[in-house]
PDB file of N, CA and C in Angstrom:
ATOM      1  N   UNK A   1     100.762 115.203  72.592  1.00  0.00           N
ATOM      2  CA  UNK A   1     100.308 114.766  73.886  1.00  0.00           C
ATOM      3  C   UNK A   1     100.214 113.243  73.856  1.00  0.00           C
ATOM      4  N   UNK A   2     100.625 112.762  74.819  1.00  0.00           N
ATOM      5  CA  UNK A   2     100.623 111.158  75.066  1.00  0.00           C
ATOM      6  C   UNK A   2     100.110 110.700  76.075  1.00  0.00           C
ATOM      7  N   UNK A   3      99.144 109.821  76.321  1.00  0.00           N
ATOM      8  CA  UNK A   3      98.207 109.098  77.384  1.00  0.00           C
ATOM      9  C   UNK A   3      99.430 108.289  77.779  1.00  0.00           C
ATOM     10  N   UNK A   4     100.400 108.355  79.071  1.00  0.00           N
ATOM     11  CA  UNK A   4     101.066 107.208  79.122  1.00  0.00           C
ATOM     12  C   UNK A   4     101.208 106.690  80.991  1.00  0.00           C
ATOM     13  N   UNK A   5     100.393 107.415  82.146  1.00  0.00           N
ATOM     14  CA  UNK A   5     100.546 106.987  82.720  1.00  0.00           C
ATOM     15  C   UNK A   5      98.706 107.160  83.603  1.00  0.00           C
ATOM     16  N   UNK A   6      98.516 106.589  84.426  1.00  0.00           N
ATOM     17  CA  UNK A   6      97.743 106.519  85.462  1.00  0.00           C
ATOM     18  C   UNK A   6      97.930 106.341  86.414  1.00  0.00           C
ATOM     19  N   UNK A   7      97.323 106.964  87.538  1.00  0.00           N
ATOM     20  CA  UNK A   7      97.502 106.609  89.070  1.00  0.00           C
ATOM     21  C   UNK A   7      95.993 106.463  90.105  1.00  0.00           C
ATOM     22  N   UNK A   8      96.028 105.293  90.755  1.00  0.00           N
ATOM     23  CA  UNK A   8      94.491 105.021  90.879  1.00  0.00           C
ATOM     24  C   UNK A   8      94.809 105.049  92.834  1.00  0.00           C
ATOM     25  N   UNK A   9      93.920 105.666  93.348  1.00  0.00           N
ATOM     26  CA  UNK A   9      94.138 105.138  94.893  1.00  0.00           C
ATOM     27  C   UNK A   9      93.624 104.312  95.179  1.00  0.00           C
ATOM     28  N   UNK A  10      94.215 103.782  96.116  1.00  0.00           N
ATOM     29  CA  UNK A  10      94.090 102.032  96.556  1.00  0.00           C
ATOM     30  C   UNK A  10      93.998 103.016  98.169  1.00  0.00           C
ATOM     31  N   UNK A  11      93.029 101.464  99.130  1.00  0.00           N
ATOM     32  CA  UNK A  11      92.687 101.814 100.393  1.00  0.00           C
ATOM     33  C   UNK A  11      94.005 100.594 100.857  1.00  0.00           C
ATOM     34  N   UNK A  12      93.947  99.333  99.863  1.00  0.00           N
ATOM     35  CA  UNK A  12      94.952  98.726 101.062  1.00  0.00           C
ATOM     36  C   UNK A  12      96.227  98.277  99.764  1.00  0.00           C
ATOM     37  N   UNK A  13      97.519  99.159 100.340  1.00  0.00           N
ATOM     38  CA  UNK A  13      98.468  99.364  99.134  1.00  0.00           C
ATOM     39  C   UNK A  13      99.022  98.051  99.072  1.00  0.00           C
ATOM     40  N   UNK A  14      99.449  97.562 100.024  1.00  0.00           N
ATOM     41  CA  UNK A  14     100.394  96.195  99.638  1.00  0.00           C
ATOM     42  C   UNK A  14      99.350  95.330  99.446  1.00  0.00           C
ATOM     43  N   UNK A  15      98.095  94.721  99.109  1.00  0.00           N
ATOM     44  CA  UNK A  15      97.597  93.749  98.589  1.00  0.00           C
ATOM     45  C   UNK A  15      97.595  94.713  96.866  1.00  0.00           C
ATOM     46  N   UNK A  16      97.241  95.840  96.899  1.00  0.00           N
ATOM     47  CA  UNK A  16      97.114  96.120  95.419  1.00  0.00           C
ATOM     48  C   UNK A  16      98.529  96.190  95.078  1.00  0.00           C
ATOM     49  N   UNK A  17      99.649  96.527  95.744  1.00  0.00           N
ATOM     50  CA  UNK A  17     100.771  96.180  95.151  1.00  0.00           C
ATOM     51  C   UNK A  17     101.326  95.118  94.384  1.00  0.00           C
ATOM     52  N   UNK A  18     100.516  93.950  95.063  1.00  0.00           N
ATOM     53  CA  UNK A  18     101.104  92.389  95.151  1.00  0.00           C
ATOM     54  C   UNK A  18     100.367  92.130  93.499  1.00  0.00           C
ATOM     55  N   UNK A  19      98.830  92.521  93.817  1.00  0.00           N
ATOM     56  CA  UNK A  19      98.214  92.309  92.309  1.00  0.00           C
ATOM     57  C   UNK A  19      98.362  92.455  91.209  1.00  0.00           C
ATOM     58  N   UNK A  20      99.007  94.152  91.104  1.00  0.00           N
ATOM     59  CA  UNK A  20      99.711  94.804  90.049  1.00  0.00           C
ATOM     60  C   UNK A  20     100.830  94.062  89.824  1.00  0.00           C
ATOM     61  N   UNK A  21     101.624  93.731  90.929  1.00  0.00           N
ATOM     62  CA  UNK A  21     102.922  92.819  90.699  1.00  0.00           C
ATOM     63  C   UNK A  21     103.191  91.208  90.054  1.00  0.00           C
ATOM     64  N   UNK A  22     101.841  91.064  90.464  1.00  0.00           N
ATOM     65  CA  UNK A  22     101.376  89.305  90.162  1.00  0.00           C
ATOM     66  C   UNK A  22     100.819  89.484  88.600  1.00  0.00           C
ATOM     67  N   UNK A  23     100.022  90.513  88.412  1.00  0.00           N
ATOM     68  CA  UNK A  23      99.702  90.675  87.216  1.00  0.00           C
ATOM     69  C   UNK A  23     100.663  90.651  86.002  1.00  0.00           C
ATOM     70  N   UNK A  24     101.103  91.135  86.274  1.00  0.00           N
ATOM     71  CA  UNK A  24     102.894  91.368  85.321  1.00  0.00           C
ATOM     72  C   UNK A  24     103.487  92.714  85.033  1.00  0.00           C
ATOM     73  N   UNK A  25     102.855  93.360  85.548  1.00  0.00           N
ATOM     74  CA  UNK A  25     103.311  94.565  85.441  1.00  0.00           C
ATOM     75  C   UNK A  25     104.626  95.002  86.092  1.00  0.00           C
ATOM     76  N   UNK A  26     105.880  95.466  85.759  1.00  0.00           N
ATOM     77  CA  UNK A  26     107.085  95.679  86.429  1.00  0.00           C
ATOM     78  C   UNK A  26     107.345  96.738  87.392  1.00  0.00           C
ATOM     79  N   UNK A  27     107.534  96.347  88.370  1.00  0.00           N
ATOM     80  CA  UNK A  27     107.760  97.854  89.621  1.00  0.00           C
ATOM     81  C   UNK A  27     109.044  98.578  89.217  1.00  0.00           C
ATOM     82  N   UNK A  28     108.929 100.040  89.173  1.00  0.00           N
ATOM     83  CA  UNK A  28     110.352 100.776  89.142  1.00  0.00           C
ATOM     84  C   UNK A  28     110.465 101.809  90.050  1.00  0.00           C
ATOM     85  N   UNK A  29     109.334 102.032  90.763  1.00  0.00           N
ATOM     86  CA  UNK A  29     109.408 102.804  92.258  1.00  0.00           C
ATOM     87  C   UNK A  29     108.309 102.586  92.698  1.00  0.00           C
ATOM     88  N   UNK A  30     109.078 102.303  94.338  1.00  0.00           N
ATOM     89  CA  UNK A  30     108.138 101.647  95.350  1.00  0.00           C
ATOM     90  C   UNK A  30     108.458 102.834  97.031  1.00  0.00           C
ATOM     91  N   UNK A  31     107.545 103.068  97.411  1.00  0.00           N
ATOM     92  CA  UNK A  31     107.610 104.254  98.514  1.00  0.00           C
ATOM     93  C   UNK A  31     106.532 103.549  99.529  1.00  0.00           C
ATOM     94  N   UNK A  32     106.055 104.092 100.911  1.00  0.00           N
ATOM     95  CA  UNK A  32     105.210 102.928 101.843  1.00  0.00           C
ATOM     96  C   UNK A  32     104.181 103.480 101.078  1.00  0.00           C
ATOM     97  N   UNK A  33     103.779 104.563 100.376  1.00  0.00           N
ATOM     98  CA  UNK A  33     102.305 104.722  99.806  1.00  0.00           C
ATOM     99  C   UNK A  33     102.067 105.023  98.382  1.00  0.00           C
ATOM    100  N   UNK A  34     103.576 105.080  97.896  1.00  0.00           N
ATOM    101  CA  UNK A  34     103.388 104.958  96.351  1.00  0.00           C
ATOM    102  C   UNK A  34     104.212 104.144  95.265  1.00  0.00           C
ATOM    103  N   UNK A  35     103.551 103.838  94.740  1.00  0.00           N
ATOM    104  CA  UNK A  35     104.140 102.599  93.368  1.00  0.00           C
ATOM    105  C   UNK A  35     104.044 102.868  91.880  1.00  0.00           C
ATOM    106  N   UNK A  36     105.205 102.772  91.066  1.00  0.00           N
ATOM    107  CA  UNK A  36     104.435 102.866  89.990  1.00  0.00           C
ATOM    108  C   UNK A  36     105.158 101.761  89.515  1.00  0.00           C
ATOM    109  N   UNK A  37     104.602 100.852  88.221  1.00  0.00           N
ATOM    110  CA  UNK A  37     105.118  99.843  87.219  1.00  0.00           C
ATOM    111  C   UNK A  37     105.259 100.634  85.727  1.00  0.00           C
ATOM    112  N   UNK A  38     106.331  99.573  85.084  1.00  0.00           N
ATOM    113  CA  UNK A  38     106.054  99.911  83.734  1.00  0.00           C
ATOM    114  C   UNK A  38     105.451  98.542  83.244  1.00  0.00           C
ATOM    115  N   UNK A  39     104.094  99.066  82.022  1.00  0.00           N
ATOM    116  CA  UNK A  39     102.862  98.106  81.353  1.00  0.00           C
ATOM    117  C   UNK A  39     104.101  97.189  80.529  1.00  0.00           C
ATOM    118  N   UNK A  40     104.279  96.008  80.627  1.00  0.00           N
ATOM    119  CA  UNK A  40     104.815  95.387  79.285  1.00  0.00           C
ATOM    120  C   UNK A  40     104.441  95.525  78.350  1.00  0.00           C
ATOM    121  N   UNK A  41     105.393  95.564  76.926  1.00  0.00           N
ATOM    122  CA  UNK A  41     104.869  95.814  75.920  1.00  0.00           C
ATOM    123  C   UNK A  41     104.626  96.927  75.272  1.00  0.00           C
ATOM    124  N   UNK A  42     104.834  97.587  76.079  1.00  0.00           N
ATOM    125  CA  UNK A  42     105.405  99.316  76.094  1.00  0.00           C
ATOM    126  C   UNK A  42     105.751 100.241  76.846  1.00  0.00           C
ATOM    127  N   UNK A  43     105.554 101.704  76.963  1.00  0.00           N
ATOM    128  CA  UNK A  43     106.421 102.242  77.821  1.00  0.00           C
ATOM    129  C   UNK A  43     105.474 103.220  78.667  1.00  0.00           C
ATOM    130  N   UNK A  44     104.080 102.936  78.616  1.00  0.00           N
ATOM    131  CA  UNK A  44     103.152 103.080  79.412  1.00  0.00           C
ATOM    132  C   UNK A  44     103.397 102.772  81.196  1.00  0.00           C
ATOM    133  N   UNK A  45     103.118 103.952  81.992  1.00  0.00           N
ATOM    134  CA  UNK A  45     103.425 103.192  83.159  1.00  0.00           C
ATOM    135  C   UNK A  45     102.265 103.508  83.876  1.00  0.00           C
ATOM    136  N   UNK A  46     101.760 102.592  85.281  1.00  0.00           N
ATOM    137  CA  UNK A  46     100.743 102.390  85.795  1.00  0.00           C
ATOM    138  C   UNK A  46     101.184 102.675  87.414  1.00  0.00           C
ATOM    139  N   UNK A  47     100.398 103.855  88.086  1.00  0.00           N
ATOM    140  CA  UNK A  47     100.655 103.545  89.519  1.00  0.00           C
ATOM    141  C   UNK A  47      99.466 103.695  90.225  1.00  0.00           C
ATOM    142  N   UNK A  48     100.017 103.251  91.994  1.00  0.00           N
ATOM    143  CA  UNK A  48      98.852 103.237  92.733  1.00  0.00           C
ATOM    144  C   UNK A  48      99.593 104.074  93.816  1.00  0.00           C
ATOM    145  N   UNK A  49      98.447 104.478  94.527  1.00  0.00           N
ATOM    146  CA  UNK A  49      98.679 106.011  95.400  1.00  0.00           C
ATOM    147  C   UNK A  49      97.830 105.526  96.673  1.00  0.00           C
ATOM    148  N   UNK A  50      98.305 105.479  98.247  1.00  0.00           N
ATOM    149  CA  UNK A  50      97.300 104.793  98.897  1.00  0.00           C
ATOM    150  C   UNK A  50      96.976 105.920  99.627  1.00  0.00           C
ATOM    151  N   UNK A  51      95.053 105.363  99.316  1.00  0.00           N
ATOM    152  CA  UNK A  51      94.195 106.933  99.888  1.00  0.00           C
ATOM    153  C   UNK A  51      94.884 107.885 101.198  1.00  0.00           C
ATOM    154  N   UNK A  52      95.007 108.896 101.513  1.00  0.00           N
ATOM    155  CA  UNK A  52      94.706 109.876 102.425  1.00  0.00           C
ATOM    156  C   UNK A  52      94.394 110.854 102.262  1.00  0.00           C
ATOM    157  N   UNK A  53      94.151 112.232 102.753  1.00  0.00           N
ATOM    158  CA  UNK A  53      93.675 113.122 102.807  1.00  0.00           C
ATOM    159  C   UNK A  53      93.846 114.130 101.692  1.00  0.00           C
ATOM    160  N   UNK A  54      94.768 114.103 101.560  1.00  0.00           N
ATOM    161  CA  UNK A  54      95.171 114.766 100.006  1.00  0.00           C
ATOM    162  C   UNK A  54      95.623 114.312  99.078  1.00  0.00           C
ATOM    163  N   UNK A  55      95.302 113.058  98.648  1.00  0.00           N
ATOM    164  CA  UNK A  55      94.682 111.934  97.579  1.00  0.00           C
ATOM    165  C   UNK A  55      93.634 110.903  97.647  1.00  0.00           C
ATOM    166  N   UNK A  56      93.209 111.131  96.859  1.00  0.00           N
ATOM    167  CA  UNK A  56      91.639 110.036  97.022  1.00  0.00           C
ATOM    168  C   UNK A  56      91.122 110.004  95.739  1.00  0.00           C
ATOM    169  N   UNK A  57      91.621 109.776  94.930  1.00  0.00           N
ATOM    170  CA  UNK A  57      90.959 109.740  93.625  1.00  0.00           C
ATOM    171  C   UNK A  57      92.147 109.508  92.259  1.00  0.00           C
ATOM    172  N   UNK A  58      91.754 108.955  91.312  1.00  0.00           N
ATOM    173  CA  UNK A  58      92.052 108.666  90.169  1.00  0.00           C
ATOM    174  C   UNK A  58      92.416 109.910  89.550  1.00  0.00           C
ATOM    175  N   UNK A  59      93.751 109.753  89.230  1.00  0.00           N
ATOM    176  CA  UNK A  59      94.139 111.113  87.949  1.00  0.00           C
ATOM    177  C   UNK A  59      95.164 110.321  86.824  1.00  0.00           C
ATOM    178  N   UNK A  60      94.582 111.136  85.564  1.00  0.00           N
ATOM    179  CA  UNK A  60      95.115 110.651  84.444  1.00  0.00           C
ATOM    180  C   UNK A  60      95.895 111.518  84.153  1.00  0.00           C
ATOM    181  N   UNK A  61      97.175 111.556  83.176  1.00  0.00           N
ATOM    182  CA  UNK A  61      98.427 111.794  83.099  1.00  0.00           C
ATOM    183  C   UNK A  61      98.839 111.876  81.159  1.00  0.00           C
ATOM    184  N   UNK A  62      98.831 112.768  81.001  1.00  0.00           N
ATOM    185  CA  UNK A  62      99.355 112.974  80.012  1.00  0.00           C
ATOM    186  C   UNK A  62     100.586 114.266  79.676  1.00  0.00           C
ATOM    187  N   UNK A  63     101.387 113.300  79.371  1.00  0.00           N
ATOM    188  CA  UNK A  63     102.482 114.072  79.044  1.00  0.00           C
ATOM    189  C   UNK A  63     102.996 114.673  77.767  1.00  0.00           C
ATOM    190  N   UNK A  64     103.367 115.875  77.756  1.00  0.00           N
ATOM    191  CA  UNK A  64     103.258 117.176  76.635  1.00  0.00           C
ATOM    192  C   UNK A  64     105.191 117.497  76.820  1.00  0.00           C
ATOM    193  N   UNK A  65     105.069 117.363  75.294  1.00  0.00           N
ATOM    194  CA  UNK A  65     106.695 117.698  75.312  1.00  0.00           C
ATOM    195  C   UNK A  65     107.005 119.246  75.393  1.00  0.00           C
ATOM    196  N   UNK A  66     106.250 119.723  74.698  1.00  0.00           N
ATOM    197  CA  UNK A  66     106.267 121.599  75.174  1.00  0.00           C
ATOM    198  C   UNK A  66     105.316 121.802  75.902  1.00  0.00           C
ATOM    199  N   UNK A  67     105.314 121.499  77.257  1.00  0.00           N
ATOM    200  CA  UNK A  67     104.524 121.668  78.316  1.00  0.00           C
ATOM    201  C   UNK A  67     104.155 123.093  78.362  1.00  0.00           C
ATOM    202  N   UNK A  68     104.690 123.864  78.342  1.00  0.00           N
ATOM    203  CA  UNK A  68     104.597 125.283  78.482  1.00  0.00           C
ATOM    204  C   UNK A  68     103.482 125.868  77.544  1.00  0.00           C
ATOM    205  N   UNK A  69     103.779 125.626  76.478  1.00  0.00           N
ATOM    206  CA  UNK A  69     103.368 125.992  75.248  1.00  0.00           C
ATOM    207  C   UNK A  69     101.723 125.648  75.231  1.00  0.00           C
ATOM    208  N   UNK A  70     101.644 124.245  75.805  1.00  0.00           N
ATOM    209  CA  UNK A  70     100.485 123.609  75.498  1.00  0.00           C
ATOM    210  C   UNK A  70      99.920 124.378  76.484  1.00  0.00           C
ATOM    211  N   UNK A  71     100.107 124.496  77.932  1.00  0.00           N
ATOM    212  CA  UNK A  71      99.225 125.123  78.656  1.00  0.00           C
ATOM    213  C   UNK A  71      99.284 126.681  78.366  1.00  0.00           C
ATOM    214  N   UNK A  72      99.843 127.387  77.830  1.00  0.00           N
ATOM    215  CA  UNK A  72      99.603 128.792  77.063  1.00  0.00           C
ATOM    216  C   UNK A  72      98.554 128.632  75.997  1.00  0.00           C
ATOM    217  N   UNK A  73      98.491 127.370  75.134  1.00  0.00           N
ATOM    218  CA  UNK A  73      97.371 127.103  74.013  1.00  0.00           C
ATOM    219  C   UNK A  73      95.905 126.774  75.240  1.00  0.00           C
ATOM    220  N   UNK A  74      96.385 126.606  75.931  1.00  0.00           N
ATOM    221  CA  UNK A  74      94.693 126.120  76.200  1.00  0.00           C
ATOM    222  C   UNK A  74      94.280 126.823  77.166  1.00  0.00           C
ATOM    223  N   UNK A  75      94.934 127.972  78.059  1.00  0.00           N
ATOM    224  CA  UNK A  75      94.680 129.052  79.163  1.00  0.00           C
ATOM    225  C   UNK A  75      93.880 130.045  77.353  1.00  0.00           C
ATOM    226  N   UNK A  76      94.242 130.006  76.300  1.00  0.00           N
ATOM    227  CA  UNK A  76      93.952 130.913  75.493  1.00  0.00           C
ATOM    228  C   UNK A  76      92.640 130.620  74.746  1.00  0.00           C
ATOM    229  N   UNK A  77      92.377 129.024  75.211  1.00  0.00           N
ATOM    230  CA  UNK A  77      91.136 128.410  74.919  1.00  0.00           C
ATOM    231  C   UNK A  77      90.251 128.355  75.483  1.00  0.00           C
ATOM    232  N   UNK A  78      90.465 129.025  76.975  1.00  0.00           N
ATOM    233  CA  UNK A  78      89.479 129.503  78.267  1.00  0.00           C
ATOM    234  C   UNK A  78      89.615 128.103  78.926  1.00  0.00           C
ATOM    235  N   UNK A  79      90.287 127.153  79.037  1.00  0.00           N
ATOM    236  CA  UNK A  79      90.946 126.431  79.925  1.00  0.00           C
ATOM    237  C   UNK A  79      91.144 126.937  81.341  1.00  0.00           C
ATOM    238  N   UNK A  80      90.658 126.559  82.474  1.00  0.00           N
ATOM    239  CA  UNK A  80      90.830 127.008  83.663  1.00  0.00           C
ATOM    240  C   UNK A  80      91.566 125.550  84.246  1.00  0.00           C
ATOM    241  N   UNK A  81      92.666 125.847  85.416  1.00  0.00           N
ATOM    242  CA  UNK A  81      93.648 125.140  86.188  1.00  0.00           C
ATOM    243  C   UNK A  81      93.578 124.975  87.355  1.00  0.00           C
ATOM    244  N   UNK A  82      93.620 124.267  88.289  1.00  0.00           N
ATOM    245  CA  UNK A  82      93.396 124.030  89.881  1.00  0.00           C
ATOM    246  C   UNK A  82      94.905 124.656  89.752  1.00  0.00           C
ATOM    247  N   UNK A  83      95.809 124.587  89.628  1.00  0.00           N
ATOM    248  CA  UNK A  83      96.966 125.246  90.016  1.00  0.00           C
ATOM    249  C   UNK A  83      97.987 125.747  88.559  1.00  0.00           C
ATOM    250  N   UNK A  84      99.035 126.533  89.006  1.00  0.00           N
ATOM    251  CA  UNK A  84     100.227 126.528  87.987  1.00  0.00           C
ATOM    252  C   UNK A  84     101.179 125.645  87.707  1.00  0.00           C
ATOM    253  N   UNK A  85     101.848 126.005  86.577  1.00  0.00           N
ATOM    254  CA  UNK A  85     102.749 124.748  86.296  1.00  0.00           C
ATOM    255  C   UNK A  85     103.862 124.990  87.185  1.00  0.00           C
ATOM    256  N   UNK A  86     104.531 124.027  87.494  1.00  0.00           N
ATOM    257  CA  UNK A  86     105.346 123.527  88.770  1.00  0.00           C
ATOM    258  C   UNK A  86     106.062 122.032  88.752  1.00  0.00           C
ATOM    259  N   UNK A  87     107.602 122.588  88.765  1.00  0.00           N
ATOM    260  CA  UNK A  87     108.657 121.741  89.139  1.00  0.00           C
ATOM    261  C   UNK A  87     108.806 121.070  90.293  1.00  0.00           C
ATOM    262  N   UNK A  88     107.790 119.569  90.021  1.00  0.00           N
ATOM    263  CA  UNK A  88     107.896 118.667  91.437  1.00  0.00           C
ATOM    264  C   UNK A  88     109.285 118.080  91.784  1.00  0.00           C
ATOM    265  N   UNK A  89     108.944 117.551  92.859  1.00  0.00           N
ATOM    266  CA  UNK A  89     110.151 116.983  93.465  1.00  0.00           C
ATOM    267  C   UNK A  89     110.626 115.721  93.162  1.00  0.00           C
ATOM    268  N   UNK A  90     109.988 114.942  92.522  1.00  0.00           N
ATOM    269  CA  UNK A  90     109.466 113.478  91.932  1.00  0.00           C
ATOM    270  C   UNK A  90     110.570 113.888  90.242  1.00  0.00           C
ATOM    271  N   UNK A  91     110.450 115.040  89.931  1.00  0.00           N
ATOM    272  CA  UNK A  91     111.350 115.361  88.801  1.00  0.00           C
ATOM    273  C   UNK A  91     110.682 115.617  87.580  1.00  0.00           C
ATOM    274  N   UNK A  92     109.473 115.735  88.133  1.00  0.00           N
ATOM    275  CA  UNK A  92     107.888 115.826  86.686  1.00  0.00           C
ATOM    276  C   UNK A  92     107.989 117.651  87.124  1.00  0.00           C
ATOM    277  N   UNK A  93     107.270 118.009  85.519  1.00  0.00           N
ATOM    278  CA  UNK A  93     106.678 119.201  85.324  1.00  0.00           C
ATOM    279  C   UNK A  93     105.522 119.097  85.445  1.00  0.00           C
ATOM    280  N   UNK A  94     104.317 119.820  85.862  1.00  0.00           N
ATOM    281  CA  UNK A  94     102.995 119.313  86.017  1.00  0.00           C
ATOM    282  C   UNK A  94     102.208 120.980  86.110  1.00  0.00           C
ATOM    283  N   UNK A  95     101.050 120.569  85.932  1.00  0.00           N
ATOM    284  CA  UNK A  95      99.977 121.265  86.133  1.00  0.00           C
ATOM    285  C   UNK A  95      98.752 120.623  86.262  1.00  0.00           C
ATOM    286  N   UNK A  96      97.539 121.200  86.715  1.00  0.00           N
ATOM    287  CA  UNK A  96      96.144 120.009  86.896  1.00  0.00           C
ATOM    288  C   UNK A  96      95.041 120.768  86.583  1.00  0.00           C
ATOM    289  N   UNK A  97      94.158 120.078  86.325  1.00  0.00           N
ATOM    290  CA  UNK A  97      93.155 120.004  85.816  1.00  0.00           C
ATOM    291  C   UNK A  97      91.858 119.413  85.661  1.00  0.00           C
ATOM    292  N   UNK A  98      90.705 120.074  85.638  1.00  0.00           N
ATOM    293  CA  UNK A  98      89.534 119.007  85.578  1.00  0.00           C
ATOM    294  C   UNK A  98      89.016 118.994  84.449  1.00  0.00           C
ATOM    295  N   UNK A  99      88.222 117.597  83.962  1.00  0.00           N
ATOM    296  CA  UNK A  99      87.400 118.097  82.505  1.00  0.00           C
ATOM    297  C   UNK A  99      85.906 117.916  83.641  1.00  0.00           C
ATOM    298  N   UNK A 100      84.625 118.214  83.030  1.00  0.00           N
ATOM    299  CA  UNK A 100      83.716 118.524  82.814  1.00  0.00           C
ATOM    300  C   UNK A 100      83.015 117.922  83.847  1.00  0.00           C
ATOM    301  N   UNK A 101      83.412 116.349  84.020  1.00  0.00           N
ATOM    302  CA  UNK A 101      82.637 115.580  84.846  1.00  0.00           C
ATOM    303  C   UNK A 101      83.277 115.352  86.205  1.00  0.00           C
ATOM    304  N   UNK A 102      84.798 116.420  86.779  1.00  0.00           N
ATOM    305  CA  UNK A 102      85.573 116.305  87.820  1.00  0.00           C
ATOM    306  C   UNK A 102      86.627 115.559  87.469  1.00  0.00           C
ATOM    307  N   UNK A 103      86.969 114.826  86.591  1.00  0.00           N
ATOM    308  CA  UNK A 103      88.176 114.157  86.249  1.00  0.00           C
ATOM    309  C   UNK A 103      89.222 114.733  86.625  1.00  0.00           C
ATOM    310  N   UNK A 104      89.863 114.150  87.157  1.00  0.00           N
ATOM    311  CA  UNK A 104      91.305 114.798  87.556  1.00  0.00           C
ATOM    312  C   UNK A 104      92.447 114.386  86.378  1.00  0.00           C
ATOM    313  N   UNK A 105      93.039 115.242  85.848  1.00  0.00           N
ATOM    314  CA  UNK A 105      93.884 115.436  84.714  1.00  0.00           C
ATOM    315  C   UNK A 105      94.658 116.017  84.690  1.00  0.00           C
ATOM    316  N   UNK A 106      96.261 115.911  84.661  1.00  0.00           N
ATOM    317  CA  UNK A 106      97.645 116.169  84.595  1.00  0.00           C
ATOM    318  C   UNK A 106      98.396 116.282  83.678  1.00  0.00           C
ATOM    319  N   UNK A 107      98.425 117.645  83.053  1.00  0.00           N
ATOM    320  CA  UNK A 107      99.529 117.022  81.912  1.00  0.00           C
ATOM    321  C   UNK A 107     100.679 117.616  82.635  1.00  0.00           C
ATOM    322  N   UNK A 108     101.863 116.937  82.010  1.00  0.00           N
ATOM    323  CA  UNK A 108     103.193 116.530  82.413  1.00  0.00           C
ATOM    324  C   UNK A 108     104.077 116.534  81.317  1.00  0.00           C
ATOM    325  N   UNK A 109     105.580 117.391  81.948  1.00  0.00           N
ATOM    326  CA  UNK A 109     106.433 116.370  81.022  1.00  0.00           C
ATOM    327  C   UNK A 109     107.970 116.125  82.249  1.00  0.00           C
ATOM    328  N   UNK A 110     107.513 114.676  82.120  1.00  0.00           N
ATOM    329  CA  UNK A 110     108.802 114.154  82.827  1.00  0.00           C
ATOM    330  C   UNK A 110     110.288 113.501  81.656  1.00  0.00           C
ATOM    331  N   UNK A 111     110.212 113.399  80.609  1.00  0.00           N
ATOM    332  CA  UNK A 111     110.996 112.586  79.936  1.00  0.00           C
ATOM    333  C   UNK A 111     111.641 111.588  80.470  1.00  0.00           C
ATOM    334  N   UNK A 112     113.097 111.623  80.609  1.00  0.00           N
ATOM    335  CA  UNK A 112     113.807 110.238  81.250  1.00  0.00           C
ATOM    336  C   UNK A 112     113.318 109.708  82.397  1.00  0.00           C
ATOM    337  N   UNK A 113     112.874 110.621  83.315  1.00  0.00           N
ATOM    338  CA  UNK A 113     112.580 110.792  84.740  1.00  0.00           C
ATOM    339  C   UNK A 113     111.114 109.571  84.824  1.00  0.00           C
ATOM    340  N   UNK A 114     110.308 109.973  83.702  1.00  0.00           N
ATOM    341  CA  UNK A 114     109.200 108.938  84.212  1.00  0.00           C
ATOM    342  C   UNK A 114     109.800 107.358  84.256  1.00  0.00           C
ATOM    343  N   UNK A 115     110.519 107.138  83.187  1.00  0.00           N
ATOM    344  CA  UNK A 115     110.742 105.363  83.216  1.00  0.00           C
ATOM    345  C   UNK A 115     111.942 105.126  84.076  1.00  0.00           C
ATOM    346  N   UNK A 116     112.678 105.900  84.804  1.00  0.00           N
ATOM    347  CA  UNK A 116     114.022 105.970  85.009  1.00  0.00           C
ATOM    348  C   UNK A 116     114.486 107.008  86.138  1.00  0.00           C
ATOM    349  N   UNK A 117     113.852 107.083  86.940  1.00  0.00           N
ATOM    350  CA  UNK A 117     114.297 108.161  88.134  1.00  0.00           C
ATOM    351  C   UNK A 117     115.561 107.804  88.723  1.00  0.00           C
ATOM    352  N   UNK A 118     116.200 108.724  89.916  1.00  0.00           N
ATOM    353  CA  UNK A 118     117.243 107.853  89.456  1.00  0.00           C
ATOM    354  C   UNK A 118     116.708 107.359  91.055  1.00  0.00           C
ATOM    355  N   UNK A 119     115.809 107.055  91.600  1.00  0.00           N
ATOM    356  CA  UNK A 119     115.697 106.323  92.749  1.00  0.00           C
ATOM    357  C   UNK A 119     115.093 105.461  92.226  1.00  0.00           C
ATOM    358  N   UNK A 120     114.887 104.846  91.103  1.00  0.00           N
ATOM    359  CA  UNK A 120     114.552 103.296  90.232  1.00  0.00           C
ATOM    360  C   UNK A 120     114.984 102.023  91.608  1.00  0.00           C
ATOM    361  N   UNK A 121     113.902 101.201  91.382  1.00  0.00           N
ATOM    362  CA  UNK A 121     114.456 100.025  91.940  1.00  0.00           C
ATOM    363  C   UNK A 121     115.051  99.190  90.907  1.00  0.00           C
ATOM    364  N   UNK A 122     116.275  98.915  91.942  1.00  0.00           N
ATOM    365  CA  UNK A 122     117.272  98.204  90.543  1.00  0.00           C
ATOM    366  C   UNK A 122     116.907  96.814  90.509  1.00  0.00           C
TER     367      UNK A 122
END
């Protein structure tokens, strides 16, 4: 399992766009309400999601190379899921999750697809 991305909602996207962008972080998809960069320095990537109704909150992202497997290990660990695993449209495998204190938590496996979709801004 690898900690490699985050997504935080923002109320006003193009000033947090500009910040993330000014900061140094590199854009590789940009949508009117979603962004993500890749972190320099590695292959960590960072996005922002602008609030509405069915986003409003911070979810962390970890991606599992036997996705399957892992969520069979931990449904067997009494692990409970807000949903099943599911082939998004974005090109990620996903499932979700809360820990203890409401955290919203995703594991994933996108491989090429996270650094490299092919709707990348070139």
């Amino acid at each position: 399992m690898n900690l490699n991305q985050v997504t935080v909602a923002v109320d006003d996207f193009e000033s947090s766009y500009k910040f993330y962008e000014n900061l140094g972080l590199i854009p590789i998809v940009k949508s009117d309400h979603y962004a993500r960069f890749i972190v320099p320095g590695n292959d960590a990537t960072f996005s922002i999601h602008k609030k509405v109704e069915t986003f409003s909150e911070t979810i962390i992202y970890f991606e599992c190379e036997n996705l399957d497997d892992k969520v069979s290990e931990l449904k067997e660990k009494g692990f409970e899921f807000i949903d099943g695993l599911e082939d998004k449209p974005w090109l990620w495998r996903e499932v979700h999750l809360k820990d203890p204190e409401g955290n919203h938590i995703c594991l994933y496996y996108a491989g090429e697809n996270r650094l490299n979709p092919p709707w990348r801004i070139k």
